[in-house]
N, C-alpha and C. Protein backbone atom coordinates (compact mmCIF):
# COMPACT_ATOMS: atom_id res chain seq x y z
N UNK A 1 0.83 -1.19 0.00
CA UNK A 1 0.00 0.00 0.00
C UNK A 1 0.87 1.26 0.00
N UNK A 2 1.85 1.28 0.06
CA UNK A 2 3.36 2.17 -0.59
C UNK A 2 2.72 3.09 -1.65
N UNK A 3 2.88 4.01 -1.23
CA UNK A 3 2.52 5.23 -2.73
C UNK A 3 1.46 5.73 -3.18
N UNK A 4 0.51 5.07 -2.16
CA UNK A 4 -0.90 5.29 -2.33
C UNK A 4 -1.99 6.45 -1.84
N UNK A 5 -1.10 7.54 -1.37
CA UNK A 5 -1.76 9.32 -0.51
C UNK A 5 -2.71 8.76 -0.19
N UNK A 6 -2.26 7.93 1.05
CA UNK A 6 -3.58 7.57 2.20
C UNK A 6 -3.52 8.28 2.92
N UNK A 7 -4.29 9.23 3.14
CA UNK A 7 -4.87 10.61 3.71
C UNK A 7 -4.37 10.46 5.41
N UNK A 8 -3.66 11.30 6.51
CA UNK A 8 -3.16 11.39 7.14
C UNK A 8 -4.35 11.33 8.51
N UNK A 9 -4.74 10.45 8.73
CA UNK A 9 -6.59 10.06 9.49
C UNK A 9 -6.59 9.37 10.47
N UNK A 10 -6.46 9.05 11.54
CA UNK A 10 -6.59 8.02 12.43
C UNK A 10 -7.90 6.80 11.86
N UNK A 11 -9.05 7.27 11.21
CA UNK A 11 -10.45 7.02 11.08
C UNK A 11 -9.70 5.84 9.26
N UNK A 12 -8.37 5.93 8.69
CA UNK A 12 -8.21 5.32 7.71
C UNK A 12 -7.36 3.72 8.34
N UNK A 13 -7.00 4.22 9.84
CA UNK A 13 -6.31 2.97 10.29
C UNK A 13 -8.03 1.63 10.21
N UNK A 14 -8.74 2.17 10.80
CA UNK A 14 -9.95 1.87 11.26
C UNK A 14 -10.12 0.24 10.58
N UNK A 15 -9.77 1.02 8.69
CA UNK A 15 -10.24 0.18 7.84
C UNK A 15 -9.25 -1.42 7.67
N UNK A 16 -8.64 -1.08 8.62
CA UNK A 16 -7.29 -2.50 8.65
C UNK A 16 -7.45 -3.37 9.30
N UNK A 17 -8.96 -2.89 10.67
CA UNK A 17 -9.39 -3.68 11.75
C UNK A 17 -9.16 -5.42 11.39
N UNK A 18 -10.22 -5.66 10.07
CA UNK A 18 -10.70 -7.23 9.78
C UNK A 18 -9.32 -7.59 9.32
N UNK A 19 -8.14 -6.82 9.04
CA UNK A 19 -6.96 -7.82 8.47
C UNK A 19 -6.09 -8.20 9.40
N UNK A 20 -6.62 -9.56 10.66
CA UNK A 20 -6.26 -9.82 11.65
C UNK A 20 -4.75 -11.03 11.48
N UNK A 21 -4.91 -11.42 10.57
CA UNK A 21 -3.85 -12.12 9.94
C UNK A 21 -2.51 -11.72 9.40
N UNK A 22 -2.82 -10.24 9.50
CA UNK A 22 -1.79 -9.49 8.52
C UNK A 22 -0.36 -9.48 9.79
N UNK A 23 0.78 -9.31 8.94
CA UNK A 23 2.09 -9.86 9.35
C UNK A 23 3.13 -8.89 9.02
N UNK A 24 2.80 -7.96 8.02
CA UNK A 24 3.78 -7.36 7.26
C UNK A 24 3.00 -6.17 6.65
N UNK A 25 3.13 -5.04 7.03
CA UNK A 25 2.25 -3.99 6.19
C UNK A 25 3.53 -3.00 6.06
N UNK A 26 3.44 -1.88 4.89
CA UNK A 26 4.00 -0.86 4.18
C UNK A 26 3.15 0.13 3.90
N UNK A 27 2.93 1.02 4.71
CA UNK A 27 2.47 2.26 3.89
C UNK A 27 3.13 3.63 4.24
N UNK A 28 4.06 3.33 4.05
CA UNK A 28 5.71 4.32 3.80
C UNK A 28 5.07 5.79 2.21
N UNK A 29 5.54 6.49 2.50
CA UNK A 29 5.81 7.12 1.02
C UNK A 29 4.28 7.70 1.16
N UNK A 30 3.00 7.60 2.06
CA UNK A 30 1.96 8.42 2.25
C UNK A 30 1.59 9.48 3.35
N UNK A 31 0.83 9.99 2.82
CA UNK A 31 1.08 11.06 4.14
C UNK A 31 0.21 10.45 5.71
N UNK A 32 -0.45 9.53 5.50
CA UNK A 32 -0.75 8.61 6.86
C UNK A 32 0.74 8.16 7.41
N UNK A 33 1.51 8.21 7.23
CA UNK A 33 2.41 7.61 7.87
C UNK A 33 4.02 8.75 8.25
N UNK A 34 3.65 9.88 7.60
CA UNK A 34 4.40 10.89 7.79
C UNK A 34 3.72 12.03 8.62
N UNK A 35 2.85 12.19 8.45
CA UNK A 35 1.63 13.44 9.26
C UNK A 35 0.93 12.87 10.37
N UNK A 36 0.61 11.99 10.48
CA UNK A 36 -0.44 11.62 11.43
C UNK A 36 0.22 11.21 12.84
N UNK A 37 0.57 11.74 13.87
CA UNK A 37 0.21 11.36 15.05
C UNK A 37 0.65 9.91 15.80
N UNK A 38 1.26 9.45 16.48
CA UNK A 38 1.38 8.09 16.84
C UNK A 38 0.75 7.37 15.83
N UNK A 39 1.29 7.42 14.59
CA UNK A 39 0.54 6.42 13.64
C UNK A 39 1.48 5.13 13.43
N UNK A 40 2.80 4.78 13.72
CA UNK A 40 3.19 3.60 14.57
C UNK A 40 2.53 2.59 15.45
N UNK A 41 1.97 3.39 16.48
CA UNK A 41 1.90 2.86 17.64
C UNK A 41 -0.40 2.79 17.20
N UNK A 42 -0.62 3.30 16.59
CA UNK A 42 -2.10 3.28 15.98
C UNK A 42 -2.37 2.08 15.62
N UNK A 43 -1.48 1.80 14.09
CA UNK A 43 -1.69 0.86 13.48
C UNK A 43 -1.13 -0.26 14.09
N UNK A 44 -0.27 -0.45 15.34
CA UNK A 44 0.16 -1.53 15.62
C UNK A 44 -0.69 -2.02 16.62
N UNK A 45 -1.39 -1.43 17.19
CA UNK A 45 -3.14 -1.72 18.27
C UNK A 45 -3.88 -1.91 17.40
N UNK A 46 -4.09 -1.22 15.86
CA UNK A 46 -5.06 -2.45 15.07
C UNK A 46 -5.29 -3.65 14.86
N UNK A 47 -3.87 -4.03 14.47
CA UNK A 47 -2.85 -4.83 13.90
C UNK A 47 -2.25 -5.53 15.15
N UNK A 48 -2.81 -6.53 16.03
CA UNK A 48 -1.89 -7.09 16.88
C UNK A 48 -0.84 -8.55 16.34
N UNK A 49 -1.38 -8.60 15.24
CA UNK A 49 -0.34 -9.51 14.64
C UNK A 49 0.46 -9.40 13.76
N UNK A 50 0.91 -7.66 13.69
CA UNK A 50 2.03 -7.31 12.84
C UNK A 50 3.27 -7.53 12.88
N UNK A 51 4.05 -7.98 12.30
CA UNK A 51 5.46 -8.14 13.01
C UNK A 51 6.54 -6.81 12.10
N UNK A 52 5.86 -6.85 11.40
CA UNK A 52 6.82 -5.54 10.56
C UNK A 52 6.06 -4.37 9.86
N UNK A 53 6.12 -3.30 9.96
CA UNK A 53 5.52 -1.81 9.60
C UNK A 53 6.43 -1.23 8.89
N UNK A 54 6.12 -1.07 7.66
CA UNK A 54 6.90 -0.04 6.60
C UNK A 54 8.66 -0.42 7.03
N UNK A 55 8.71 -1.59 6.27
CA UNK A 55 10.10 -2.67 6.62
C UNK A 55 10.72 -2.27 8.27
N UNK A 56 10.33 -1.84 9.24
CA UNK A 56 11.13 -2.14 10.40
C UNK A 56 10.14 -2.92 11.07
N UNK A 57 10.90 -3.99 11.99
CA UNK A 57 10.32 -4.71 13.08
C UNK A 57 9.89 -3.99 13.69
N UNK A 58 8.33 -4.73 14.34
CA UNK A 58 7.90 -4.11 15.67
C UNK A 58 8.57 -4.50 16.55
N UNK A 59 8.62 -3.81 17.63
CA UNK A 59 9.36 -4.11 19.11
C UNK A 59 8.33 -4.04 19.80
N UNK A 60 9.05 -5.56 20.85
CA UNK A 60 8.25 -5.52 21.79
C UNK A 60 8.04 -3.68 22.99
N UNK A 61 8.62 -3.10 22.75
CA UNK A 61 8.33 -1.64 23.33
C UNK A 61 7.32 -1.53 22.34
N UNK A 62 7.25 -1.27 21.47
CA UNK A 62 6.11 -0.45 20.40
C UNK A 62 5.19 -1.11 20.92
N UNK A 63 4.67 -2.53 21.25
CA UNK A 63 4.19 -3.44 21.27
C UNK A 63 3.46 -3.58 22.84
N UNK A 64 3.90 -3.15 23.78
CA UNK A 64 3.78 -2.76 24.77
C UNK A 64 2.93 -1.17 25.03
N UNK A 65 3.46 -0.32 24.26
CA UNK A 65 2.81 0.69 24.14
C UNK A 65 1.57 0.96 23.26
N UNK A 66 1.53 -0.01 22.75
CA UNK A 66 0.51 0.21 21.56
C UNK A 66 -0.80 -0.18 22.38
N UNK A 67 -0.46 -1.81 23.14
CA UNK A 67 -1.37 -2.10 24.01
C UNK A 67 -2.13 -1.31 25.24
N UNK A 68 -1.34 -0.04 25.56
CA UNK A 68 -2.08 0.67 26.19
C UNK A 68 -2.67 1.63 26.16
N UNK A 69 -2.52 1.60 24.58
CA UNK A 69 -3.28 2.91 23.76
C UNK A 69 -5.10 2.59 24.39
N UNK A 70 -5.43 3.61 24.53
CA UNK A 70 -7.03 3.97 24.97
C UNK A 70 -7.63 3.29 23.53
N UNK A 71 -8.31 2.66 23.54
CA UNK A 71 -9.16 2.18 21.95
C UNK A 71 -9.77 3.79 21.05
N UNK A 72 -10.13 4.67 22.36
CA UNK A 72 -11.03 5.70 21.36
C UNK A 72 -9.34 6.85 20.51
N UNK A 73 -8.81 6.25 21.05
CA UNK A 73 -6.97 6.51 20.19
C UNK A 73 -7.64 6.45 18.63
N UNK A 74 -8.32 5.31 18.19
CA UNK A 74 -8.54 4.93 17.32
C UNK A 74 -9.65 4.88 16.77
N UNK A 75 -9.68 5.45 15.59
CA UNK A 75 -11.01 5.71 15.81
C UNK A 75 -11.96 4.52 14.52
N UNK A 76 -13.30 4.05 15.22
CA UNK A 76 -13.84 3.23 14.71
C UNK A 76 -14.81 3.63 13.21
């Protein structure tokens, strides 16, 4: 999803909820991932089975912190 001006939104993580399987996501090179806000630590509380975000490993710190993100962090 690289290159794709996914609009800089908390409300666009939202849409990643059902991809509970997902392992590996990229969305580098948009402005969701340059503008937005703890959008690391967003998409990795969507995403509890990510192991890699825009090619770096999650850490268990990110991973830790992500978990104590408030849910309304995110918005449904």
């Amino acid at each position: 999803m690289r290159r794709n001006n996914i609009p800089a939104s908390a409300s666009e993580i939202s849409y990643l909820r059902p991809l509970r399987s997902l392992k590996t996501l990229n969305l580098a090179e948009n402005p969701i991932s340059s503008s937005l806000p703890g959008y690391r630590l967003l998409v990795i509380k969507a995403l509890p089975s990510l192991e890699k975000l825009d090619d770096v490993e999650v850490s268990y710190q990110e991973r830790d912190a992500a978990e104590n993100l408030d849910e309304s962090d995110i918005i449904n």
